[in-house]
Protein backbone atom coordinates (compact mmCIF):
# COMPACT_ATOMS: atom_id res chain seq x y z
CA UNK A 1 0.00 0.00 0.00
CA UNK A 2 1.44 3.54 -0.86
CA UNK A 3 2.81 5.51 1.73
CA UNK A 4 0.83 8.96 2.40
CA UNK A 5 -2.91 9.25 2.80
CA UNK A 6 -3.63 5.48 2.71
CA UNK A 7 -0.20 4.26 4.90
CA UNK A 8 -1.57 7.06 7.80
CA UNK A 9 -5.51 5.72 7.74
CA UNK A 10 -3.57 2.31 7.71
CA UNK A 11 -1.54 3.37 10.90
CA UNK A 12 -4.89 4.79 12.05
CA UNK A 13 -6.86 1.60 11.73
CA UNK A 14 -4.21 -0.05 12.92
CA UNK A 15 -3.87 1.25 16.38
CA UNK A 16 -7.69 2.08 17.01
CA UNK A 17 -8.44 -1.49 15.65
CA UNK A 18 -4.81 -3.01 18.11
CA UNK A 19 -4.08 -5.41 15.25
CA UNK A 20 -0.22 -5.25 13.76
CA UNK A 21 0.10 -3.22 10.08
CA UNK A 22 0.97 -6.84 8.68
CA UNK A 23 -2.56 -7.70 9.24
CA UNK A 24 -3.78 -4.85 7.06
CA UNK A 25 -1.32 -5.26 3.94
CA UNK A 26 -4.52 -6.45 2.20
CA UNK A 27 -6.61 -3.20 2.23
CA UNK A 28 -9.70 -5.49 1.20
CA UNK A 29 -9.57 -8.30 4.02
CA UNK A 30 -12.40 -8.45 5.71
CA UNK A 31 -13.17 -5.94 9.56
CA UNK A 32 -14.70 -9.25 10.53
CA UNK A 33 -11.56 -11.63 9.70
CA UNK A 34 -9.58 -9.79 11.77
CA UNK A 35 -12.51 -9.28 14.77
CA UNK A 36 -12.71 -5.96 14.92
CA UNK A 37 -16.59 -5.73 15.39
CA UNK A 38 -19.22 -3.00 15.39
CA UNK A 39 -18.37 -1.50 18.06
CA UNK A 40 -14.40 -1.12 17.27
CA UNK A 41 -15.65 0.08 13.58
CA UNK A 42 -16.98 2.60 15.41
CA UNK A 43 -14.11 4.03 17.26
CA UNK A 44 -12.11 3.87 13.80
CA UNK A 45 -15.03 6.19 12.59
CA UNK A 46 -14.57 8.38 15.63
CA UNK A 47 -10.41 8.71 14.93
CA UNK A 48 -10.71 9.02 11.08
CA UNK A 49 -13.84 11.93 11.59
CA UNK A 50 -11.31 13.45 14.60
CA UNK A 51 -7.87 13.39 12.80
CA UNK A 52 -9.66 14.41 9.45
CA UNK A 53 -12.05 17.29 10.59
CA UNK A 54 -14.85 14.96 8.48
CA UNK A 55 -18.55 14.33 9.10
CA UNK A 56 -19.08 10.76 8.13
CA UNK A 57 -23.17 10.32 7.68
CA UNK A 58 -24.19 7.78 10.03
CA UNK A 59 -25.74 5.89 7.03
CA UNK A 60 -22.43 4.87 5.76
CA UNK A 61 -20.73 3.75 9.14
CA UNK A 62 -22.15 0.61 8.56
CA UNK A 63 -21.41 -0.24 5.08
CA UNK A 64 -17.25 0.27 6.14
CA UNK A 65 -16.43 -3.76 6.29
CA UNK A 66 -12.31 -3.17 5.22
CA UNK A 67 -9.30 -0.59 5.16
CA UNK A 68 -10.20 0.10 1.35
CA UNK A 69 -13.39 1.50 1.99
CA UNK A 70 -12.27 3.35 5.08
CA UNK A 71 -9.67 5.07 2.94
CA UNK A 72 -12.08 5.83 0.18
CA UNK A 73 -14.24 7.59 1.90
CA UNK A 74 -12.04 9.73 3.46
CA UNK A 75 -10.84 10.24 -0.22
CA UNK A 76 -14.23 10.90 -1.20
CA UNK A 77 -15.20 12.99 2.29
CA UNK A 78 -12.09 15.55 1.69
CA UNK A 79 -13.06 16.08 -2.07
């Protein structure tokens, strides 16, 4: 994954998430294959929304199952 953007959301994700940056090398493995639950997708919402100054709609919290679409919408969030 390149370094930038996408390696600090990794980082990020990472530490909210406490599973090592080897785990995430695959930006589209699974939240749930590495147990990170609702609850902990949450708190990654929380970090990304605080270290971003973003507004994620509570609609799309949900649909956020993997690093890739974590990253994207931050993409997509900061125009």
């Amino acid at each position: 994954m390149a370094n930038g953007l996408d390696g600090e959301i990794k980082i990020l994700v990472a530490e909210v998430a406490e599973v090592s940056l080897d785990k995430l090398d695959d930006p589209n493995i699974s939240f749930s294959d590495l147990d990170i639950d609702s609850m902990k997708a949450l708190e990654i919402a929380a970090a990304v929304e605080k270290k971003y100054k973003l507004i994620i709609p509570e609609g799309e919290i949900p649909k956020i199952r993997n690093l890739a679409q974590v990253i994207d919408m931050v993409k997509r969030l900061k125009g």
